[in-house]
N, C-alpha and C. Protein backbone atom coordinates (compact mmCIF):
# COMPACT_ATOMS: atom_id res chain seq x y z
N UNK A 1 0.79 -18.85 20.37
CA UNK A 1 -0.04 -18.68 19.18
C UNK A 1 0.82 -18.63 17.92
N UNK A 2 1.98 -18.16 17.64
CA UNK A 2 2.59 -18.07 17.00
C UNK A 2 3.14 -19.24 16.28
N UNK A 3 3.75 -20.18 17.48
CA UNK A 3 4.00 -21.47 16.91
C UNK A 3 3.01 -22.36 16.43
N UNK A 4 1.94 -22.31 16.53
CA UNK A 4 0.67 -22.85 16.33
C UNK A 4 0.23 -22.27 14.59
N UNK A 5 0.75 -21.31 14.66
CA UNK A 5 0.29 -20.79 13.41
C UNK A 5 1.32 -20.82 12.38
N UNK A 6 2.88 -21.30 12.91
CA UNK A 6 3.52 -21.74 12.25
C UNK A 6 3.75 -22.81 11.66
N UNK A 7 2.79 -23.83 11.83
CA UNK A 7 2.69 -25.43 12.50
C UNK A 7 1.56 -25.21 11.05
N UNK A 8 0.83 -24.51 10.70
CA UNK A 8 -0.75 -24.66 10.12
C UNK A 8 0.07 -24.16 8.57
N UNK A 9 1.23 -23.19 8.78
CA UNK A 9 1.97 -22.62 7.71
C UNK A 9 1.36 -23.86 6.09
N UNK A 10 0.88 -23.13 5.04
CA UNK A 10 1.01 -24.20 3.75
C UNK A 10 0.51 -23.46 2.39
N UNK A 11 0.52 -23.87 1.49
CA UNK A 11 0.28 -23.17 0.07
C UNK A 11 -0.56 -22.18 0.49
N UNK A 12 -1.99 -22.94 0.94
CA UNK A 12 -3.15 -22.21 0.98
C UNK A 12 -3.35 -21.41 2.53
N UNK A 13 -2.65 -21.68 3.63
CA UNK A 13 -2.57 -20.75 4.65
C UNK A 13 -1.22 -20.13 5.01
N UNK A 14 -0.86 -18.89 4.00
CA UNK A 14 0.63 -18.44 3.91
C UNK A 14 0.62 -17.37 5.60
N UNK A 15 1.50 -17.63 6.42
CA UNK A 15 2.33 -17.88 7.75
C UNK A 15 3.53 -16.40 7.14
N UNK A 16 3.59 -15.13 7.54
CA UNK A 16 4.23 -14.52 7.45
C UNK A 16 5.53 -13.47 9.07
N UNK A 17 6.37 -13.88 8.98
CA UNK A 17 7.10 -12.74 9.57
C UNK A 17 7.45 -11.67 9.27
N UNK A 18 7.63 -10.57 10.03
CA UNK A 18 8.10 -9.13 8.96
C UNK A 18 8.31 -7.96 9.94
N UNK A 19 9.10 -7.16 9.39
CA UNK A 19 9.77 -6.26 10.21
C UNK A 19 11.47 -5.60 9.16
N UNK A 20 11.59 -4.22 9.91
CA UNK A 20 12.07 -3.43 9.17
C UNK A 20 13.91 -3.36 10.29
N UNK A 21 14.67 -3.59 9.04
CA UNK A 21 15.94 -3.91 9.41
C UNK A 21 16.49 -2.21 10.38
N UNK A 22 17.47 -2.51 11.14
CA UNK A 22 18.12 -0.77 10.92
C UNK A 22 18.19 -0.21 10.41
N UNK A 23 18.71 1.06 10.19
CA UNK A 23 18.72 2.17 9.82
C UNK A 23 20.46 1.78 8.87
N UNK A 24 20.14 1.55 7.58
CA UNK A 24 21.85 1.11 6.70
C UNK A 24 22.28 2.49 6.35
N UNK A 25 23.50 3.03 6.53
CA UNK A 25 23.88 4.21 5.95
C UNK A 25 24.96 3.77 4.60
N UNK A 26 25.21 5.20 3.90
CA UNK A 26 25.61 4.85 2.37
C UNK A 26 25.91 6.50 2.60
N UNK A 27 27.31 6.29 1.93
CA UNK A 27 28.65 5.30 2.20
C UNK A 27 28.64 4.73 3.50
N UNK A 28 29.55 3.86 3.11
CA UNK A 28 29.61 3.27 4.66
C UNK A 28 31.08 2.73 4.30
N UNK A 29 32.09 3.51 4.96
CA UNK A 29 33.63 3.18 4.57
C UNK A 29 34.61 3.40 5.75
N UNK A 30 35.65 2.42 5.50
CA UNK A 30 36.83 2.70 6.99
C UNK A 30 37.35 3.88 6.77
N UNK A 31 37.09 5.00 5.83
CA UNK A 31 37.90 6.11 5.67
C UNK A 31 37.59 6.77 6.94
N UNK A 32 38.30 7.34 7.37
CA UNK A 32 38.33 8.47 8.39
C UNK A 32 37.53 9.87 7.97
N UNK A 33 37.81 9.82 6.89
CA UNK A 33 37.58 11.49 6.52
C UNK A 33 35.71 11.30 6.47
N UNK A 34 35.33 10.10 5.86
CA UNK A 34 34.10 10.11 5.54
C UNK A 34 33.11 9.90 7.07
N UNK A 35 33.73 9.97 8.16
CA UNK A 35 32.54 9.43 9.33
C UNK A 35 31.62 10.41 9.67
N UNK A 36 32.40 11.73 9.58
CA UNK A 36 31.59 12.89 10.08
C UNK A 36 30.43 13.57 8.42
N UNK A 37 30.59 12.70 7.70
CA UNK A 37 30.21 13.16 6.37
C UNK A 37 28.22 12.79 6.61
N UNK A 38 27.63 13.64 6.27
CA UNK A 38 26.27 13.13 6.07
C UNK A 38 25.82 11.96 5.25
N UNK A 39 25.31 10.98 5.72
CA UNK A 39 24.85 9.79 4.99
C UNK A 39 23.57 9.48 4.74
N UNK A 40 23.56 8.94 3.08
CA UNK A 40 21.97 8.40 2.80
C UNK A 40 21.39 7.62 3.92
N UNK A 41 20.33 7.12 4.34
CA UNK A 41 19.79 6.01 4.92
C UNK A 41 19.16 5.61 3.94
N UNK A 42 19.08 4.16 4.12
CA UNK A 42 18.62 3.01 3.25
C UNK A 42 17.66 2.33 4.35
N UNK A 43 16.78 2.17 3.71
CA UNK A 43 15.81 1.21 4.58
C UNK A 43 14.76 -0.05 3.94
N UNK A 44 15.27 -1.21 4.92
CA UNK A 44 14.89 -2.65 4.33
C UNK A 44 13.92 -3.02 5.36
N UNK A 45 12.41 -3.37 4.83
CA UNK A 45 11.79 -3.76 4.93
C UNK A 45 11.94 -5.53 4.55
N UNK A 46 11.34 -6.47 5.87
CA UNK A 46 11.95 -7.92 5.08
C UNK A 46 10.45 -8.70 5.54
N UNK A 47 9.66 -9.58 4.68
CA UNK A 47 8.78 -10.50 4.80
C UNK A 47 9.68 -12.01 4.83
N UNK A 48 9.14 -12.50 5.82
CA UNK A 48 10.02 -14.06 5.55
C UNK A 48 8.67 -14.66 5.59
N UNK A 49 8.54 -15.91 4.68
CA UNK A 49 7.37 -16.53 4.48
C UNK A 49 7.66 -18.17 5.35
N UNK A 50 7.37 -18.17 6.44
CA UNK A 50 7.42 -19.59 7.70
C UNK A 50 6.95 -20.70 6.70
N UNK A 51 6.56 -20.92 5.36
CA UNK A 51 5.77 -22.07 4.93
C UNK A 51 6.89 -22.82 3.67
N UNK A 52 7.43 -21.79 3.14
CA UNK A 52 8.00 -21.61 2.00
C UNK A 52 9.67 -21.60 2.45
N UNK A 53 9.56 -20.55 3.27
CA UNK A 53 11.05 -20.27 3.95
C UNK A 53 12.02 -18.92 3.01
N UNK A 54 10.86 -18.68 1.97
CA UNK A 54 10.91 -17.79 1.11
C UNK A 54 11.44 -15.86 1.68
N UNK A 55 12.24 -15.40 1.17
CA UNK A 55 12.22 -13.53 2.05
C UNK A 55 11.75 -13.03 0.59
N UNK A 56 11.38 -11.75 1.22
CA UNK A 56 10.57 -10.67 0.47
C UNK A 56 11.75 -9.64 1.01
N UNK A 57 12.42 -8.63 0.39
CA UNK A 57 12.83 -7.73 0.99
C UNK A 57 12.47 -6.37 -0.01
N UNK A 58 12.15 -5.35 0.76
CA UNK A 58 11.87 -4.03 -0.06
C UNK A 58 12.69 -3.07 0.75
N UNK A 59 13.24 -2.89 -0.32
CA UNK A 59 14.32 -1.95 -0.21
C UNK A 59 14.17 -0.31 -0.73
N UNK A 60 14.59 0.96 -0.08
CA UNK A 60 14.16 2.14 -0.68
C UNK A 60 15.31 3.23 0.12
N UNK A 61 15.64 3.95 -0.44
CA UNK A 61 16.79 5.05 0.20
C UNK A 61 15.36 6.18 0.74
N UNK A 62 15.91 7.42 1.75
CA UNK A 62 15.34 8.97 2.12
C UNK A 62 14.96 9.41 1.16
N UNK A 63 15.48 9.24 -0.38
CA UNK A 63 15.21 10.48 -1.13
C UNK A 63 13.87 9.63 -1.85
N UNK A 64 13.26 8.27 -1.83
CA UNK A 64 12.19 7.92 -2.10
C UNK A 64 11.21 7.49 -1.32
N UNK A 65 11.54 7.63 -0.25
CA UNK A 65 10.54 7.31 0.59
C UNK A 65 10.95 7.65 2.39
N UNK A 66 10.14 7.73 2.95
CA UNK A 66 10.27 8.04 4.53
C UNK A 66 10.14 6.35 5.08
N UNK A 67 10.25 6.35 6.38
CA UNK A 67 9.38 5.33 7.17
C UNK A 67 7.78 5.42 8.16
N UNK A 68 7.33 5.91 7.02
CA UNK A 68 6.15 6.23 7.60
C UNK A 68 4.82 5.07 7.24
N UNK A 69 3.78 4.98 7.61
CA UNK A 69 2.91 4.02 7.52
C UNK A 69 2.71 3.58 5.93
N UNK A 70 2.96 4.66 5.46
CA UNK A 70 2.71 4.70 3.78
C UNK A 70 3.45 3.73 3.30
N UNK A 71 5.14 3.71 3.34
CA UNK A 71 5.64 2.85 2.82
C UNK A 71 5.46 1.22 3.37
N UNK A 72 5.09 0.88 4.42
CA UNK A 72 5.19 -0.43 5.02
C UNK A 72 3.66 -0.91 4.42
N UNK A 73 2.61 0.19 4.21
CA UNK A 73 1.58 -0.03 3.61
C UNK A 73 1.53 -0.92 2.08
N UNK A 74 2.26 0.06 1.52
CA UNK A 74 2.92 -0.64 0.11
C UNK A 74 3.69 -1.66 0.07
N UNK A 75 4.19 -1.97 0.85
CA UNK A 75 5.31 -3.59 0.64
C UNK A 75 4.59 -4.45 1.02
N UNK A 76 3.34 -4.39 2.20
CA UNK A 76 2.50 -5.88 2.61
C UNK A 76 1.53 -5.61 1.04
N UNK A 77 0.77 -5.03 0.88
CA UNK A 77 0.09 -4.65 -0.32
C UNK A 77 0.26 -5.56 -1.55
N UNK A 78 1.59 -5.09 -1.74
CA UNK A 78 2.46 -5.73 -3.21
C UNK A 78 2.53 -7.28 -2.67
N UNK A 79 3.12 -7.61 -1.59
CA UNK A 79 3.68 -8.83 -1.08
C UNK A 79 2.23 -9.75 -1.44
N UNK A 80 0.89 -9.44 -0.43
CA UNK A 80 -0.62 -10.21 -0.77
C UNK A 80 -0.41 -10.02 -1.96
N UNK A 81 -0.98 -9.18 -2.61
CA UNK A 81 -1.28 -8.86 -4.16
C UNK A 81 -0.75 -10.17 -5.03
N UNK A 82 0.99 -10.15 -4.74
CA UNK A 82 1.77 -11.16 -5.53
C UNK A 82 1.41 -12.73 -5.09
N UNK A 83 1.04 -13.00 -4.15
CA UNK A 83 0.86 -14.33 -3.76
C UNK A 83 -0.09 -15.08 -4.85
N UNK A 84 0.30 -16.48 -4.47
CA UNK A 84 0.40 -17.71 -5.60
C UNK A 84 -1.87 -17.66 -5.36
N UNK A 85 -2.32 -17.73 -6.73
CA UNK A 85 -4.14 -17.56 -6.72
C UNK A 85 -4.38 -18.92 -5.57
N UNK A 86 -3.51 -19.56 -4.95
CA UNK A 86 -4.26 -20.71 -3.93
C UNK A 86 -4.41 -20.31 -2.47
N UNK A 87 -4.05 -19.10 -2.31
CA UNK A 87 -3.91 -18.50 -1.09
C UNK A 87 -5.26 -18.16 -0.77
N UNK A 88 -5.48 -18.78 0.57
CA UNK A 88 -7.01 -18.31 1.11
C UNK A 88 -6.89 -17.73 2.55
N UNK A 89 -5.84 -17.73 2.97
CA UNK A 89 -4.88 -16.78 4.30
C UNK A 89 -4.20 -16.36 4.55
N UNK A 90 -4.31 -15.38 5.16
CA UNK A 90 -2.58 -14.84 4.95
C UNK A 90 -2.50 -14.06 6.78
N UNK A 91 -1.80 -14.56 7.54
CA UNK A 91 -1.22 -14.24 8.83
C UNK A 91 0.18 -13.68 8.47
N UNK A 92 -0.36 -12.44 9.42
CA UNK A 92 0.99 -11.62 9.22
C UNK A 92 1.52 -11.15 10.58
N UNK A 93 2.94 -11.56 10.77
CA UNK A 93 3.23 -11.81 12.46
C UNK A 93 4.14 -10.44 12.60
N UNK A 94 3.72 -9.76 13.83
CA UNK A 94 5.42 -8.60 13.32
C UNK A 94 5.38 -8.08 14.62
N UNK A 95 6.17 -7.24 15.53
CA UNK A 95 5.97 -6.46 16.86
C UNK A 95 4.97 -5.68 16.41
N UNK A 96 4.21 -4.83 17.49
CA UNK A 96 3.58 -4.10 17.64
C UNK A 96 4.19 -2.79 17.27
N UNK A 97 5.14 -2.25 16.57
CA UNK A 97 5.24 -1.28 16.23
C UNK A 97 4.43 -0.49 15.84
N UNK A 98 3.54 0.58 15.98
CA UNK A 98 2.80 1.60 15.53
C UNK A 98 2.87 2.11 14.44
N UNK A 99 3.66 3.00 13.84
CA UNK A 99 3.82 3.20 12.94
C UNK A 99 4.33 2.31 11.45
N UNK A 100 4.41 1.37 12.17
CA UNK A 100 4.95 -0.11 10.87
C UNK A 100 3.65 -0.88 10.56
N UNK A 101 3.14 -1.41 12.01
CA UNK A 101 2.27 -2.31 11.34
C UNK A 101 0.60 -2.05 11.89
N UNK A 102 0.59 -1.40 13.33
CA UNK A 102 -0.60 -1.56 13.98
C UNK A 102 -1.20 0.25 13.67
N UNK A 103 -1.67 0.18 13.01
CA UNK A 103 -2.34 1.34 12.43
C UNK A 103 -3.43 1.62 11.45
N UNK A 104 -4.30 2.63 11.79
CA UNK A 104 -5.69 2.40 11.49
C UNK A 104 -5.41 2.44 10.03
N UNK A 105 -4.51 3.15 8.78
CA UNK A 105 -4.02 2.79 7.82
C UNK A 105 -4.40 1.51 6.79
N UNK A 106 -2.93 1.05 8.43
CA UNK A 106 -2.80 -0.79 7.08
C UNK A 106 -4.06 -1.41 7.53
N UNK A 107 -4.41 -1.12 8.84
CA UNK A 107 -5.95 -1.68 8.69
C UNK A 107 -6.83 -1.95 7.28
N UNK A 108 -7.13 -0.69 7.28
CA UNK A 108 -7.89 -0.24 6.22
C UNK A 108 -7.57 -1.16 4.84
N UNK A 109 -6.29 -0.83 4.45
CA UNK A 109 -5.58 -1.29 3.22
C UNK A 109 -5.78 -2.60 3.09
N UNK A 110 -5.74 -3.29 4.52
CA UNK A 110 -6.02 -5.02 4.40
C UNK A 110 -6.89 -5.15 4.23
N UNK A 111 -8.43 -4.59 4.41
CA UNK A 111 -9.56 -4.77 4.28
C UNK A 111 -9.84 -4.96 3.00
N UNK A 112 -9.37 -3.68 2.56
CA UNK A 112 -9.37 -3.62 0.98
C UNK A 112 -8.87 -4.73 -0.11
N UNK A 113 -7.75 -5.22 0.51
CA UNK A 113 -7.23 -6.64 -0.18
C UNK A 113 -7.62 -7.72 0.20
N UNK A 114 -8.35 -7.90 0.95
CA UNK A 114 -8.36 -9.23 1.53
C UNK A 114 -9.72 -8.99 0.59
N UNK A 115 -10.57 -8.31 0.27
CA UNK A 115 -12.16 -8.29 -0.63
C UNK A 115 -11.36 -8.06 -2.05
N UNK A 116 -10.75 -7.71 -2.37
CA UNK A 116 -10.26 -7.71 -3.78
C UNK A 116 -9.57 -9.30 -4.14
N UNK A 117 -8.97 -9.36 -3.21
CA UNK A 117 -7.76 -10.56 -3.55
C UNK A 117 -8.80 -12.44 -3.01
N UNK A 118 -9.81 -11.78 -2.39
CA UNK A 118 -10.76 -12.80 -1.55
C UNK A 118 -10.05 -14.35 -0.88
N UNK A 119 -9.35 -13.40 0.12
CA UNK A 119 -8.48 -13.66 1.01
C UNK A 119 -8.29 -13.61 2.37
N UNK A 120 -8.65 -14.26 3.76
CA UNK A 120 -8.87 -13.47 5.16
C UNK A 120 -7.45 -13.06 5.80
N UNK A 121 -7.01 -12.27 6.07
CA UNK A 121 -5.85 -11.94 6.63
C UNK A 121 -5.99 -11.93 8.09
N UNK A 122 -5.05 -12.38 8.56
CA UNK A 122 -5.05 -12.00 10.12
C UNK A 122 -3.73 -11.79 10.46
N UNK A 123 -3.68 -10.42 11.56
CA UNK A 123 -2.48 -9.89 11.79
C UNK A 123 -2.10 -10.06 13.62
N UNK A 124 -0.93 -10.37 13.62
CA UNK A 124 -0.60 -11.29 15.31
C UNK A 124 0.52 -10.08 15.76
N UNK A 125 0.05 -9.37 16.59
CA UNK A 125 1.22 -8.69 17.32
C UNK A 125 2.14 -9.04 18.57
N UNK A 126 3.54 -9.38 18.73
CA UNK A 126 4.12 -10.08 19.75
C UNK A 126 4.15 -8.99 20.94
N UNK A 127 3.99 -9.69 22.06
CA UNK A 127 4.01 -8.81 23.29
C UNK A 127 5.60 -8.27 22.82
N UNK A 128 5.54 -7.12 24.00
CA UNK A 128 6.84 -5.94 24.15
C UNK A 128 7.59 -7.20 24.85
N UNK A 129 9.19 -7.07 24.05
CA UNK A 129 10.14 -7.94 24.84
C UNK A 129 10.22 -9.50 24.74
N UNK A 130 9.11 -9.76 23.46
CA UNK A 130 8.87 -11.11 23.01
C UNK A 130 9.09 -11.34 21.21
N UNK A 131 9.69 -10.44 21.23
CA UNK A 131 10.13 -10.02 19.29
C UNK A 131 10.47 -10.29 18.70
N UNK A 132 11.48 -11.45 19.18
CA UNK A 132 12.25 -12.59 18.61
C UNK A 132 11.54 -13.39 17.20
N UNK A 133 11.82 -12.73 15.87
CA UNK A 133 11.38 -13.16 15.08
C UNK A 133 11.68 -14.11 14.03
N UNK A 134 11.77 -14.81 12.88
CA UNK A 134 12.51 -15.73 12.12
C UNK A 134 13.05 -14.66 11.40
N UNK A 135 12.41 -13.62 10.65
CA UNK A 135 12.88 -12.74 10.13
C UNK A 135 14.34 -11.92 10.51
N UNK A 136 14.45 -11.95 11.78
CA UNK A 136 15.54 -11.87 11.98
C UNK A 136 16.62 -11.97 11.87
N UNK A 137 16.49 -13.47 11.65
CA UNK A 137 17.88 -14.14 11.14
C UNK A 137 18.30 -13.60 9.59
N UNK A 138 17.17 -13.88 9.15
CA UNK A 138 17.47 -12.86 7.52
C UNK A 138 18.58 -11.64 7.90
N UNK A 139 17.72 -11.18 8.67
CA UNK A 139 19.00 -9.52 9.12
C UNK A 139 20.07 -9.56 9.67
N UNK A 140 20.05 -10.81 10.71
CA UNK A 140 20.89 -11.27 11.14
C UNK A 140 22.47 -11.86 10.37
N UNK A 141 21.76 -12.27 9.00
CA UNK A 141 22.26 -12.94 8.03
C UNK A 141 23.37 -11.88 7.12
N UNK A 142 22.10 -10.98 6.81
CA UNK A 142 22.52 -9.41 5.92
C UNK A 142 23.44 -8.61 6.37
N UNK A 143 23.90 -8.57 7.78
CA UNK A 143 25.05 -7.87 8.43
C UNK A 143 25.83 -8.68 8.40
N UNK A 144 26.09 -9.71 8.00
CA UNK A 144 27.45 -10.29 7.45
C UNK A 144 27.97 -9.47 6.10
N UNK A 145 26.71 -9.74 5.14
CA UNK A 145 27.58 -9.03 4.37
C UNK A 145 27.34 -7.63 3.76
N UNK A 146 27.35 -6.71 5.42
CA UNK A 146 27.27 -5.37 4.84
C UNK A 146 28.86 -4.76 5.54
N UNK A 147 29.92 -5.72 5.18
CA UNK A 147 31.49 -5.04 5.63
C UNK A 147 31.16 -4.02 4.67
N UNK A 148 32.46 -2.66 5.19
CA UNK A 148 32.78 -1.92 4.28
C UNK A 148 33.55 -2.27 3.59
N UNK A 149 33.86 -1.59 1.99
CA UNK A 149 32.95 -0.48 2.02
C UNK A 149 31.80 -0.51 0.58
N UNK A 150 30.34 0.16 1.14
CA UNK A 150 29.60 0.66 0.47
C UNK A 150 28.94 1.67 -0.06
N UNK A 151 28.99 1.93 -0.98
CA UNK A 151 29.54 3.19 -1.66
C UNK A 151 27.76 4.00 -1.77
N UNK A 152 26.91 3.29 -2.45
CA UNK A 152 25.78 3.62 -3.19
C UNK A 152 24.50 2.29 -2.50
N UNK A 153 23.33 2.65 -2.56
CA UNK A 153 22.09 1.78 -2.41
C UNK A 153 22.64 0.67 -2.97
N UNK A 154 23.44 0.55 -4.14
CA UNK A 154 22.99 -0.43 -5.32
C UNK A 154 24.02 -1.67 -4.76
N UNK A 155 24.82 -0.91 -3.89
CA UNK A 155 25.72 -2.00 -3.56
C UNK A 155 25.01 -2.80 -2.30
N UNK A 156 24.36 -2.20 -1.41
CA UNK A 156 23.56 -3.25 -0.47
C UNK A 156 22.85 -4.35 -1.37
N UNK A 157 21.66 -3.67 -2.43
CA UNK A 157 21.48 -4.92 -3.24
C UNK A 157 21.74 -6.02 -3.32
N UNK A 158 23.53 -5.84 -3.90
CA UNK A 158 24.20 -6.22 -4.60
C UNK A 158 24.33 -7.97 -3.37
N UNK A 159 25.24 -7.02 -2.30
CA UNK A 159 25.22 -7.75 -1.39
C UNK A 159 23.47 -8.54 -0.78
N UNK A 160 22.89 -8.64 -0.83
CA UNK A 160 21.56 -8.65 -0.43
C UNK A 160 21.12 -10.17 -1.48
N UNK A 161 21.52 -10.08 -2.17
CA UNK A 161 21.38 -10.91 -3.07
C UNK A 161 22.49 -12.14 -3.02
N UNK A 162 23.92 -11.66 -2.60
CA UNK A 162 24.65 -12.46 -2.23
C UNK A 162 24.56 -13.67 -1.24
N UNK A 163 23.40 -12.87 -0.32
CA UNK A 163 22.98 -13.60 0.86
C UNK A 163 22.29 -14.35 0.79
């Protein structure tokens, strides 16, 4: 189903992957002294668009946000919201994670956009052990260039953008 719906990917039926990178810590340095040191977590949320080939990444440290339904709520939200006025679909592909994507929540929230934005959304969950996503490679991509060392959020960015 997936490839099928990647195949249909186009202006007006936007084809989404998405899913939330590891857990990035900050600092992140070869010092010795710093390993046992408490570290920020940073957490990247990434949309890759299958039609466009386009990434979305939302980025947020602990001290603004958790990983709770709330925030993953807000990044698909913003992501529809922003799409080009020719959009009349929007498939959104991601694991079954619970707390990320399959929850009575973003349910809700899509409902709400898809009648505001007058738009049908449909959301595809991959069986357990079938997760293998395009999005991936994005992350896949992003741990190249997260060598140490990084000091602050601003430097993943930094790098993030490099990529």
């Amino acid at each position: 189903e997936k490839n099928k719906k990647k195949i249909e990917a186009s202006d007006k039926n936007i084809v989404v992957t998405m899913d939330l990178e590891s857990v990035l810590l900050c600092p992140n340095t070869l010092a010795s002294s710093m390993f046992y040191k408490q570290k920020l977590q940073v957490h990247n949320f990434t949309i890759y668009n299958l039609g466009d080939k386009s990434v979305t990444l939302y980025v947020w440290h602990e001290a603004n946000g958790g990983v709770t339904a709330n925030e993953f709520i807000s990044c698909i939200v913003d992501f529809i919201m922003n799409l080009n006025q020719d959009a009349e679909r929007v498939t959104l592909i991601s694991d079954g994670c619970n707390y990320q994507n399959r929850n009575k929540s973003l349910a809700s929230a899509l409902r709400l956009v898809s009648k505001e934005k007058n738009v049908d959304i449909e959301q595809l969950f991959l069986c357990k052990g079938h997760t293998m996503m395009e999005v991936d490679s994005v992350h896949s991509t992003l741990e190249h260039y997260f060598k140490p060392p990084l000091y602050s959020p601003s430097d993943y960015i930094t790098r993030m953008r490099m990529a």
